[in-house]
PDB file of N, CA and C in Angstrom:
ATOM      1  N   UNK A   1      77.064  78.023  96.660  1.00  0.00           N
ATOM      2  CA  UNK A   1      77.807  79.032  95.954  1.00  0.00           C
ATOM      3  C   UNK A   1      79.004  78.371  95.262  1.00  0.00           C
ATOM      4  N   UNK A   2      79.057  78.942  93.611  1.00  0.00           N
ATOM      5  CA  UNK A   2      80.447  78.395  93.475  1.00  0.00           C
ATOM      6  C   UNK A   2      81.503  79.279  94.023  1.00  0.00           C
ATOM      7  N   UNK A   3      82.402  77.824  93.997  1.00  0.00           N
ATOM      8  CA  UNK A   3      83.812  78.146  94.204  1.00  0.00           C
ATOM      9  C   UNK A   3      84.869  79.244  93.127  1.00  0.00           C
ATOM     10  N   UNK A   4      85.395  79.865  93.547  1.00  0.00           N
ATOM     11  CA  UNK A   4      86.040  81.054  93.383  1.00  0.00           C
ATOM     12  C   UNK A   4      86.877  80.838  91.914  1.00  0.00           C
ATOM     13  N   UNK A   5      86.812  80.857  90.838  1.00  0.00           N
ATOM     14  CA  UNK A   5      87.716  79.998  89.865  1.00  0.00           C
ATOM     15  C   UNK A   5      89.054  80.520  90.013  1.00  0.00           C
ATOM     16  N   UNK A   6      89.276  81.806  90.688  1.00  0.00           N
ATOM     17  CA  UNK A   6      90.788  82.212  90.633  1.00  0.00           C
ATOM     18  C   UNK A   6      91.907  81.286  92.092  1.00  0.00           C
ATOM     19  N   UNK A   7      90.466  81.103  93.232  1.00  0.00           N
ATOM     20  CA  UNK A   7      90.952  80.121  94.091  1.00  0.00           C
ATOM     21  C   UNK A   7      91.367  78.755  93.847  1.00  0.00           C
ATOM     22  N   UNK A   8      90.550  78.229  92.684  1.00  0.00           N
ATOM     23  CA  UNK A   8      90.611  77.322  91.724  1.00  0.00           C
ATOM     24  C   UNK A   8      91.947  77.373  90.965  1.00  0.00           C
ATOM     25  N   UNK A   9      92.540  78.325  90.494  1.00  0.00           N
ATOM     26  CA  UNK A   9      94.052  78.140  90.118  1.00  0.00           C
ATOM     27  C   UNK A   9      94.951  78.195  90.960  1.00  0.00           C
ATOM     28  N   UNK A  10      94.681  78.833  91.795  1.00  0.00           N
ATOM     29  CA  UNK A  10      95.587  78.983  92.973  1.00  0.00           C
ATOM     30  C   UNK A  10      95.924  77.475  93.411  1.00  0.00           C
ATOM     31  N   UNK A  11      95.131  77.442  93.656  1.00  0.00           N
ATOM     32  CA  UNK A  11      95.051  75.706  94.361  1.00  0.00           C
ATOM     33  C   UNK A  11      95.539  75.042  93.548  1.00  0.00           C
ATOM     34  N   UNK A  12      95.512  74.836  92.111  1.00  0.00           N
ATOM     35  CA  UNK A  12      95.537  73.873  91.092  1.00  0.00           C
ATOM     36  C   UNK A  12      96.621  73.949  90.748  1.00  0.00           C
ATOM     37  N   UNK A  13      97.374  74.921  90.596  1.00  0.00           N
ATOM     38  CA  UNK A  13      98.592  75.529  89.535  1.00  0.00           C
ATOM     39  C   UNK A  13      99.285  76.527  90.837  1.00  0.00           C
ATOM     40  N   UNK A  14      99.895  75.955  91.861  1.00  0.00           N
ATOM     41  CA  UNK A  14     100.467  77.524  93.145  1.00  0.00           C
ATOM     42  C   UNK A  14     101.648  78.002  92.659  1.00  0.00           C
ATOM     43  N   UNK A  15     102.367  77.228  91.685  1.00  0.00           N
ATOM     44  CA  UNK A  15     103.461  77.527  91.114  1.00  0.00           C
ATOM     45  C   UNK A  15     103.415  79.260  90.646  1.00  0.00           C
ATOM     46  N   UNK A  16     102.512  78.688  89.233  1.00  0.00           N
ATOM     47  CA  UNK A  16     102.003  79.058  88.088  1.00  0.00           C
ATOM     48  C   UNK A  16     101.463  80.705  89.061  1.00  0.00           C
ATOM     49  N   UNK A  17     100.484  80.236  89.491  1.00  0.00           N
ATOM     50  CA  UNK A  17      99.717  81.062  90.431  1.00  0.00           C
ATOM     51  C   UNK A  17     100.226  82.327  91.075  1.00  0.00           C
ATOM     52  N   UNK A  18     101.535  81.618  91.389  1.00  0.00           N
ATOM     53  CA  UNK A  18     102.150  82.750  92.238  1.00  0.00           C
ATOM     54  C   UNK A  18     103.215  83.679  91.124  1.00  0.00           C
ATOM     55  N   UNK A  19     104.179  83.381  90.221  1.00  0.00           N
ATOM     56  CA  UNK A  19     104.076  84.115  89.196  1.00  0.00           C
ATOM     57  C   UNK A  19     103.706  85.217  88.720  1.00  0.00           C
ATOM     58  N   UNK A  20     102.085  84.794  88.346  1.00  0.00           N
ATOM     59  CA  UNK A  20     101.002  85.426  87.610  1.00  0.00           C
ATOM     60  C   UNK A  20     100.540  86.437  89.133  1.00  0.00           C
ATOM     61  N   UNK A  21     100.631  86.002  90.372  1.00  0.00           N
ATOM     62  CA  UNK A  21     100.680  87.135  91.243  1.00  0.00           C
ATOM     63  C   UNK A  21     101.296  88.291  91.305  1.00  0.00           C
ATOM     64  N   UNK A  22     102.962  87.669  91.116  1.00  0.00           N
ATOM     65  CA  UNK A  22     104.049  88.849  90.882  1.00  0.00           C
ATOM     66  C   UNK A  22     104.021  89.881  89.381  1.00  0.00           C
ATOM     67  N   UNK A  23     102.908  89.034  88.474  1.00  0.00           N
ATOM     68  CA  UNK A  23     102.933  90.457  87.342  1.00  0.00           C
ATOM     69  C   UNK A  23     101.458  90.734  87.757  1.00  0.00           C
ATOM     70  N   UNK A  24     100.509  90.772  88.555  1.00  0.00           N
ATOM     71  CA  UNK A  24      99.194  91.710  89.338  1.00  0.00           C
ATOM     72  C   UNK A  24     100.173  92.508  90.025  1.00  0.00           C
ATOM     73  N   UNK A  25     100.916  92.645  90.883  1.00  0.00           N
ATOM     74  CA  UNK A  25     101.717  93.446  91.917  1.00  0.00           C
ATOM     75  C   UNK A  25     102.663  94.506  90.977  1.00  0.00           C
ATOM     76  N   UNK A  26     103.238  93.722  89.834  1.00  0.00           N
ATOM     77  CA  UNK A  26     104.060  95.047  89.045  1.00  0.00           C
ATOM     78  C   UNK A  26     103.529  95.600  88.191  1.00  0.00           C
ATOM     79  N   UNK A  27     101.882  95.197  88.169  1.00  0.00           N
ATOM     80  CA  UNK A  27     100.889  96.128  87.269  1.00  0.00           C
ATOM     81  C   UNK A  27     100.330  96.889  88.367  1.00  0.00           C
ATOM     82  N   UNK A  28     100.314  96.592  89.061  1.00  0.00           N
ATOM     83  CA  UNK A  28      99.671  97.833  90.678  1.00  0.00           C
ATOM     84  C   UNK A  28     100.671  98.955  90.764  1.00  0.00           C
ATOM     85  N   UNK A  29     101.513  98.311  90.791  1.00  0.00           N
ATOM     86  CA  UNK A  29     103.069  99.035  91.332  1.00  0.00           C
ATOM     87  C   UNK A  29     102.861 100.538  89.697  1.00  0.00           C
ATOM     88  N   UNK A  30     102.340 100.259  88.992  1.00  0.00           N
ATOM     89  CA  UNK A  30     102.605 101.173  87.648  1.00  0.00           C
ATOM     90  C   UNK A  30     102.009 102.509  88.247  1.00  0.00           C
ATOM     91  N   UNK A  31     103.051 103.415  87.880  1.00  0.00           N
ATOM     92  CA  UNK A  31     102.717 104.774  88.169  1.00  0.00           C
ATOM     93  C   UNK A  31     101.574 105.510  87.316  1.00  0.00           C
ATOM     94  N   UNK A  32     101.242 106.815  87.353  1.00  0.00           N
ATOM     95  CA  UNK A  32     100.387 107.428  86.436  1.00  0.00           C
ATOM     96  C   UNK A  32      98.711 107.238  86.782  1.00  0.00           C
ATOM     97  N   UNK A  33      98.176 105.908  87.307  1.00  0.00           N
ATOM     98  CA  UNK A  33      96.770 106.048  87.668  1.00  0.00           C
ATOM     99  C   UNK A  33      96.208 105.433  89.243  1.00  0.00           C
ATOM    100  N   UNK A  34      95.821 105.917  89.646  1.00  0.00           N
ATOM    101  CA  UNK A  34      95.322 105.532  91.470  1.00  0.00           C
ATOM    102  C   UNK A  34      94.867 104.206  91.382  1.00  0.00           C
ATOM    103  N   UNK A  35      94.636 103.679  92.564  1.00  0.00           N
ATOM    104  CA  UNK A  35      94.007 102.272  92.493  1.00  0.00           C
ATOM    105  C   UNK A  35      92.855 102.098  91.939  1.00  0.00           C
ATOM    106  N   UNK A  36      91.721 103.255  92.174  1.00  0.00           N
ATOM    107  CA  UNK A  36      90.491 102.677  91.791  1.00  0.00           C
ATOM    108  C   UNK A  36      90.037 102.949  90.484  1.00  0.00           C
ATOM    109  N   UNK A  37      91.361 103.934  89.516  1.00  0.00           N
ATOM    110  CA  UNK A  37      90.806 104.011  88.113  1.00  0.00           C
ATOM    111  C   UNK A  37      91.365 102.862  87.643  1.00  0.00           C
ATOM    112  N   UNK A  38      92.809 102.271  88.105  1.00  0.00           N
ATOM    113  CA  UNK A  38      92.869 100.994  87.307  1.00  0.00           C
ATOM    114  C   UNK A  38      92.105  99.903  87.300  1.00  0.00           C
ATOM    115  N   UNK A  39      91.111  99.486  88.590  1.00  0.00           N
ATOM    116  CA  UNK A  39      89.803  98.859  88.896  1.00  0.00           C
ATOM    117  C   UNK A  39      88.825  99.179  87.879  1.00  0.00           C
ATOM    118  N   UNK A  40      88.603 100.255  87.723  1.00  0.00           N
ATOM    119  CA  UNK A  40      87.536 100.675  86.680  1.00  0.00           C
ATOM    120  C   UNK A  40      88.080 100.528  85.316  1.00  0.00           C
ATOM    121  N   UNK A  41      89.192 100.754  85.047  1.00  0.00           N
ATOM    122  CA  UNK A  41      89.939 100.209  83.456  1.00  0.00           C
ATOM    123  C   UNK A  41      90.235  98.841  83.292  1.00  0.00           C
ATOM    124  N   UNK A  42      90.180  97.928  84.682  1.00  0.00           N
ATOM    125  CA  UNK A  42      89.942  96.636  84.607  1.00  0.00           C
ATOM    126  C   UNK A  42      88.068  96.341  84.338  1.00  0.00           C
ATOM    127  N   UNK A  43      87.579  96.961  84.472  1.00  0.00           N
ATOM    128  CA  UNK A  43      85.783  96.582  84.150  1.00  0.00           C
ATOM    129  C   UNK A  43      85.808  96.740  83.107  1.00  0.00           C
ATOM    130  N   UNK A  44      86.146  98.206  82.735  1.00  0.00           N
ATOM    131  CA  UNK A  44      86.099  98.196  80.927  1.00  0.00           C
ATOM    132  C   UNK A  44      86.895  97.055  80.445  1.00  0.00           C
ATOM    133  N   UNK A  45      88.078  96.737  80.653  1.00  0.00           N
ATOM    134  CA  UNK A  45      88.602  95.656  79.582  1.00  0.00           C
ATOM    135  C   UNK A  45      87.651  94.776  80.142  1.00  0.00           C
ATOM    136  N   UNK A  46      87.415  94.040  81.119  1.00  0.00           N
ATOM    137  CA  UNK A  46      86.859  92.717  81.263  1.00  0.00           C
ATOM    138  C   UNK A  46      85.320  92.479  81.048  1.00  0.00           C
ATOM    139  N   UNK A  47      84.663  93.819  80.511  1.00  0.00           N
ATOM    140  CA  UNK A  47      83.645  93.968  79.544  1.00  0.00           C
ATOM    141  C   UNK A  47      84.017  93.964  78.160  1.00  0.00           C
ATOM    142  N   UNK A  48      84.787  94.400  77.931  1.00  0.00           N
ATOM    143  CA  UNK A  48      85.215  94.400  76.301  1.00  0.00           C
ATOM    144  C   UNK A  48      85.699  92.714  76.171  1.00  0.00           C
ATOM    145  N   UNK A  49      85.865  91.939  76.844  1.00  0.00           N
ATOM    146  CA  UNK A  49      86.588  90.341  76.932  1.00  0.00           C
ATOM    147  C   UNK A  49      85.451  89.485  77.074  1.00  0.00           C
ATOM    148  N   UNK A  50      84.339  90.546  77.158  1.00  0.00           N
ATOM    149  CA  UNK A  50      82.707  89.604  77.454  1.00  0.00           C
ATOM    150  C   UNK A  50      83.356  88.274  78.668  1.00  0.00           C
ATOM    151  N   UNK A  51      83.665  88.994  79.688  1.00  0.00           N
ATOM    152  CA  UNK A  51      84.291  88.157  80.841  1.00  0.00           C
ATOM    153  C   UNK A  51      83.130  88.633  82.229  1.00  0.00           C
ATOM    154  N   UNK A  52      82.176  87.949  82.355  1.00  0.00           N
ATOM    155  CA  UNK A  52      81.172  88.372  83.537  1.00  0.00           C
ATOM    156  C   UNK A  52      81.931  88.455  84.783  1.00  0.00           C
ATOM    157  N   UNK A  53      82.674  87.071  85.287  1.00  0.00           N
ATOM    158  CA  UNK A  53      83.119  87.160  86.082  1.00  0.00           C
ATOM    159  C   UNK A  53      84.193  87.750  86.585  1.00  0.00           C
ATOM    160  N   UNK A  54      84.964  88.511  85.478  1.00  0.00           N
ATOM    161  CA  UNK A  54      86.205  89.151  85.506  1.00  0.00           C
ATOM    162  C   UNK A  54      85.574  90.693  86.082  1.00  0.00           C
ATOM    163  N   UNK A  55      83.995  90.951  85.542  1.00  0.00           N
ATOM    164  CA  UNK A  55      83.622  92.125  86.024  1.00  0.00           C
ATOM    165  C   UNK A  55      83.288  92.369  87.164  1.00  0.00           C
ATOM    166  N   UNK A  56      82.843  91.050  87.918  1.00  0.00           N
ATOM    167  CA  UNK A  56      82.097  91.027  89.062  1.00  0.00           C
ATOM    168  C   UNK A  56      83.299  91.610  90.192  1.00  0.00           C
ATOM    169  N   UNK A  57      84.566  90.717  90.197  1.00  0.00           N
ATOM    170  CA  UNK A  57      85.166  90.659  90.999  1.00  0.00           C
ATOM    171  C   UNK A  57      86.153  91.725  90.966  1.00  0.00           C
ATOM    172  N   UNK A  58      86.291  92.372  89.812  1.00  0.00           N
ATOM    173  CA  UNK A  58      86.724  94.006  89.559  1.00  0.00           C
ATOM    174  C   UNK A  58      85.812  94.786  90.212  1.00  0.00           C
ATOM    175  N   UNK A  59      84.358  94.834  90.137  1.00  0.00           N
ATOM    176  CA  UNK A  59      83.399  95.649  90.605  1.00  0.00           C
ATOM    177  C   UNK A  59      83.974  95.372  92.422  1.00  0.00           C
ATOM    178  N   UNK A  60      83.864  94.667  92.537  1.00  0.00           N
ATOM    179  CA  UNK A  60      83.946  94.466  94.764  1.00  0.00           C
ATOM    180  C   UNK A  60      84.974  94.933  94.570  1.00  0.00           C
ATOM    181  N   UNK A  61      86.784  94.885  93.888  1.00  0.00           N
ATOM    182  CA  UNK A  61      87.835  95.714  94.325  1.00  0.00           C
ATOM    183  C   UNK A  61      87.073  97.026  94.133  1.00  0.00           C
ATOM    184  N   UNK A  62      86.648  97.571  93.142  1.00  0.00           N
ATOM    185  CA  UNK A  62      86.615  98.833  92.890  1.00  0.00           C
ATOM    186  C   UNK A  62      85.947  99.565  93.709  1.00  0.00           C
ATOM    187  N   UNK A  63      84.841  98.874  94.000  1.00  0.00           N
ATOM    188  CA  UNK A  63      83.651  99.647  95.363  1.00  0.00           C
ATOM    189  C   UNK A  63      84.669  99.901  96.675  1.00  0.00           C
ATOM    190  N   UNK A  64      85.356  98.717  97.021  1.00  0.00           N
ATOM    191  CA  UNK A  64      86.535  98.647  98.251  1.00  0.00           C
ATOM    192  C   UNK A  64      87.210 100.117  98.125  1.00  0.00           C
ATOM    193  N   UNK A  65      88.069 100.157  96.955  1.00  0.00           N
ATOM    194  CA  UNK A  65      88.451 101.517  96.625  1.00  0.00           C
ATOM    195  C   UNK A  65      87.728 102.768  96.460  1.00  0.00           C
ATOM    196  N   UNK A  66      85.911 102.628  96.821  1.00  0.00           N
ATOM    197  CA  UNK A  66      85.200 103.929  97.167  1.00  0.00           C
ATOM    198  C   UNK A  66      85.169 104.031  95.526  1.00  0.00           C
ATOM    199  N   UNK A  67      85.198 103.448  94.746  1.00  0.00           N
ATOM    200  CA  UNK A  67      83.920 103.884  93.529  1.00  0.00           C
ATOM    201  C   UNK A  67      82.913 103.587  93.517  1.00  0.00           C
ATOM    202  N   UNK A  68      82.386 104.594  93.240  1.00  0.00           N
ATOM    203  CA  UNK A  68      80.531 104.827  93.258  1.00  0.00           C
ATOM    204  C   UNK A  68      80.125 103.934  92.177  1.00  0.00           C
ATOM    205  N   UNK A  69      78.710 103.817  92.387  1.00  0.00           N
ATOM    206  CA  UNK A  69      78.192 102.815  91.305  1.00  0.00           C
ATOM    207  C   UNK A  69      77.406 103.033  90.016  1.00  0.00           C
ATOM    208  N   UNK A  70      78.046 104.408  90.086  1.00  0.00           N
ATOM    209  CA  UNK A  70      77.774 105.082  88.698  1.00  0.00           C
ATOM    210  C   UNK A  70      79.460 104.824  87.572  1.00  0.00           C
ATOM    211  N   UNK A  71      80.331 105.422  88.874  1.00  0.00           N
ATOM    212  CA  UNK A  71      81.587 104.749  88.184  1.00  0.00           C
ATOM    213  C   UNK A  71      81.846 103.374  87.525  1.00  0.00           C
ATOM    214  N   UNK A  72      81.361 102.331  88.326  1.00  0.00           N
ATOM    215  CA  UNK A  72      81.486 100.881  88.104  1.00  0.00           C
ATOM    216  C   UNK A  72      80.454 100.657  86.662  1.00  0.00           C
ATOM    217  N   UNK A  73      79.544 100.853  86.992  1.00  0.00           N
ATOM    218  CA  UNK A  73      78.443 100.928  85.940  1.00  0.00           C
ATOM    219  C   UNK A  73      78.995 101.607  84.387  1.00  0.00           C
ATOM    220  N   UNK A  74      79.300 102.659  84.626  1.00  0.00           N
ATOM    221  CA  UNK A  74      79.909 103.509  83.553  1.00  0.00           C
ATOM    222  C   UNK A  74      80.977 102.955  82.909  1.00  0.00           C
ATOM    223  N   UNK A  75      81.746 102.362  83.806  1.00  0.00           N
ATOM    224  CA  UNK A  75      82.818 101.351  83.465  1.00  0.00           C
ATOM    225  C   UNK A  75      82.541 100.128  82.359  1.00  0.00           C
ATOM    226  N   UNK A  76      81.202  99.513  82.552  1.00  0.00           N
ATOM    227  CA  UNK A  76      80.562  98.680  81.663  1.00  0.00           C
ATOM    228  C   UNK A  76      80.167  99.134  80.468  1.00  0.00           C
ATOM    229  N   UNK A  77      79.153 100.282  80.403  1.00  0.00           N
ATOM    230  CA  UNK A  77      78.477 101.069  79.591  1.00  0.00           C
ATOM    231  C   UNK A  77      79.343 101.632  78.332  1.00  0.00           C
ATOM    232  N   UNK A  78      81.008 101.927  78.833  1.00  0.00           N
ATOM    233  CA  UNK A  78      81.757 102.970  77.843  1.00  0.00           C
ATOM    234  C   UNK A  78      81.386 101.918  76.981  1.00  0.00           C
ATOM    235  N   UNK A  79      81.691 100.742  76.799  1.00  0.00           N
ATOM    236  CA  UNK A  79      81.967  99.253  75.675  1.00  0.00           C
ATOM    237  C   UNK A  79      80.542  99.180  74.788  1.00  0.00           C
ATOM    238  N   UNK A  80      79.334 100.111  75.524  1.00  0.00           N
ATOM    239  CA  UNK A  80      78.118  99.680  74.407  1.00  0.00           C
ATOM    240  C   UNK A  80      78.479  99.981  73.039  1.00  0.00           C
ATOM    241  N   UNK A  81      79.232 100.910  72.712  1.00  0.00           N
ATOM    242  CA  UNK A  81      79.385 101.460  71.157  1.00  0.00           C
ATOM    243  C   UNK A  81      80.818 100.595  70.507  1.00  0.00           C
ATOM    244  N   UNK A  82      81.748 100.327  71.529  1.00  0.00           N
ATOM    245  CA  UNK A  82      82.763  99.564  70.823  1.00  0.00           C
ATOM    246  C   UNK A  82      82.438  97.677  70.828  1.00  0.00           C
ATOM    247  N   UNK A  83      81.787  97.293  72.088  1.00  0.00           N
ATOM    248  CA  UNK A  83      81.655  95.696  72.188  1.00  0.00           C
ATOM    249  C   UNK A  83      79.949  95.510  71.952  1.00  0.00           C
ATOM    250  N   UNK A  84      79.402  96.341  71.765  1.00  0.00           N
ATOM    251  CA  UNK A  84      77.777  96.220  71.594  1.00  0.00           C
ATOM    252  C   UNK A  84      77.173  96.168  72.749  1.00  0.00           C
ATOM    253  N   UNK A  85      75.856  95.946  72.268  1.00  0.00           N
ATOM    254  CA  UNK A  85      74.863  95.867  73.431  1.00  0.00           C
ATOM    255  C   UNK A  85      74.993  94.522  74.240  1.00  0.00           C
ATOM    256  N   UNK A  86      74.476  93.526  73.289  1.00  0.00           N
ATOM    257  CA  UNK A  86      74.949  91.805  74.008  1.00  0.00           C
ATOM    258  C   UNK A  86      76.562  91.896  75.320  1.00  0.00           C
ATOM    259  N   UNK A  87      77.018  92.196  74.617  1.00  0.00           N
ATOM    260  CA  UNK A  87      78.214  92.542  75.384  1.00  0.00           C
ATOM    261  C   UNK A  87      77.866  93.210  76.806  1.00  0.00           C
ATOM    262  N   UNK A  88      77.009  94.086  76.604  1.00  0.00           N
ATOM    263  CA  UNK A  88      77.422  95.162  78.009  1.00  0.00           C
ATOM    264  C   UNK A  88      75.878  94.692  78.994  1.00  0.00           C
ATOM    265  N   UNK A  89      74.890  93.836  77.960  1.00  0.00           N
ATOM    266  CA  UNK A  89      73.434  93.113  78.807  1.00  0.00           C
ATOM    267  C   UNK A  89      74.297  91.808  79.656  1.00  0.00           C
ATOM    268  N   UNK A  90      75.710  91.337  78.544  1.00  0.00           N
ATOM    269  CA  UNK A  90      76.123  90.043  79.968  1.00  0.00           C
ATOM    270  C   UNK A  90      76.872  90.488  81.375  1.00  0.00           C
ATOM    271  N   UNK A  91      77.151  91.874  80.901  1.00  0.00           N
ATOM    272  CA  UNK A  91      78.052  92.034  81.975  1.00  0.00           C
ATOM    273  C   UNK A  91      77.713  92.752  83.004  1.00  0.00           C
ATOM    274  N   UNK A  92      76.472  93.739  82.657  1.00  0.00           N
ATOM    275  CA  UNK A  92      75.661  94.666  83.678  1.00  0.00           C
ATOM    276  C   UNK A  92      75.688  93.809  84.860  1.00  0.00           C
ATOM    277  N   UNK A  93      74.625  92.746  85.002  1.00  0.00           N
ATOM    278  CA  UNK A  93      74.048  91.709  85.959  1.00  0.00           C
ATOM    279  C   UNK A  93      75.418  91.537  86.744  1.00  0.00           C
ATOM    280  N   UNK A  94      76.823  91.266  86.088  1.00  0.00           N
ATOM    281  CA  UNK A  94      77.642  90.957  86.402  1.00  0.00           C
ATOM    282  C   UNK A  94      78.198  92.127  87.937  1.00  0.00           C
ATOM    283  N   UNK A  95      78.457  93.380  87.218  1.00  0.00           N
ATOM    284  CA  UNK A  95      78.810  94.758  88.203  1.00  0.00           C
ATOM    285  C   UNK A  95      77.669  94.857  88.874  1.00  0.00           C
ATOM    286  N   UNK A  96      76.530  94.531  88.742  1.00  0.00           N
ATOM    287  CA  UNK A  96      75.103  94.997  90.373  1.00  0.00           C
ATOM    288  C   UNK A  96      75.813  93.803  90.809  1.00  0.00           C
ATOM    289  N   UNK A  97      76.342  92.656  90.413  1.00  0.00           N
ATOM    290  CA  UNK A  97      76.423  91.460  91.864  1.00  0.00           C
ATOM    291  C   UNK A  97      77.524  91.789  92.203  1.00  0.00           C
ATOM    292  N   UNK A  98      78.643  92.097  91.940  1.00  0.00           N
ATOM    293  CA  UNK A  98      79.700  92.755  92.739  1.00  0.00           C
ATOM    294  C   UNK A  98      79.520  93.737  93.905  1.00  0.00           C
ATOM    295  N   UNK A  99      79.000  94.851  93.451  1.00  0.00           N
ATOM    296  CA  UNK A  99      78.117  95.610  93.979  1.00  0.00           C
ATOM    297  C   UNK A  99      77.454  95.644  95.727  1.00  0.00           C
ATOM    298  N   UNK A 100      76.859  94.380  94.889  1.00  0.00           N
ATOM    299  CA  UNK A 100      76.170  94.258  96.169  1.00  0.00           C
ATOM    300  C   UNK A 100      77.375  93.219  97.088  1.00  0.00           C
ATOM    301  N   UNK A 101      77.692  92.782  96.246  1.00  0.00           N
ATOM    302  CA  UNK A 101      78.798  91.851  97.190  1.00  0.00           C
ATOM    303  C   UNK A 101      79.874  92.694  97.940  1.00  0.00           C
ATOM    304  N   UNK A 102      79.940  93.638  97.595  1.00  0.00           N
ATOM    305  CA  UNK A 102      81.249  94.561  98.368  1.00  0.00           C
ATOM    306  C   UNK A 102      80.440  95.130  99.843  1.00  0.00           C
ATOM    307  N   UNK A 103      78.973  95.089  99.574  1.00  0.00           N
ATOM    308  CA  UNK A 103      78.368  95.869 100.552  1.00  0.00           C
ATOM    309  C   UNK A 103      78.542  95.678 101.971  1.00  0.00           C
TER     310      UNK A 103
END
């Protein structure tokens, strides 16, 4: 299995790393949406960024947070009409392996 690429900065850059931790925590900290819609507005962007792995590992927070896998899925899908089809065929594969990885 590969190695984790975000463990991969961590390790590489802990400075840097930790930083870029403290603006994840004051984007959590933002009022107005629950944890697991900002999970799911992280799939949509990181489908719209044609980022597989950005989806995968959004998909396992988001399931953690009890979204269904119509949510997660749907999350991919909104982007067919704005990022295309190619777009939302790399990233599908991406949210079932999360998916199953949260299980």
């Amino acid at each position: 299995m590969d190695k984790n690429p975000y463990k991969i900065f961590q390790e590489e850059f802990p400075a840097l790393a930790a930083r870029f931790n403290d603006l994840i925590e004051a984007q959590r900290s933002l009022q107005g949406m629950d944890p697991k819609t900002k999970q799911l507005v992280n799939i949509a962007i990181q489908t719209a960024n044609c980022n597989p792995k950005g989806v995968e590992m959004h998909s396992i927070m988001a399931k953690n947070l009890r979204a269904s896998r119509e949510e997660i899925l749907g999350a991919v899908i909104m982007n067919l009409h704005l990022s295309g089809l190619a777009t939302v065929l790399e990233c599908l594969p991406a949210a079932l392996k999360g998916l199953k990885a949260a299980e």
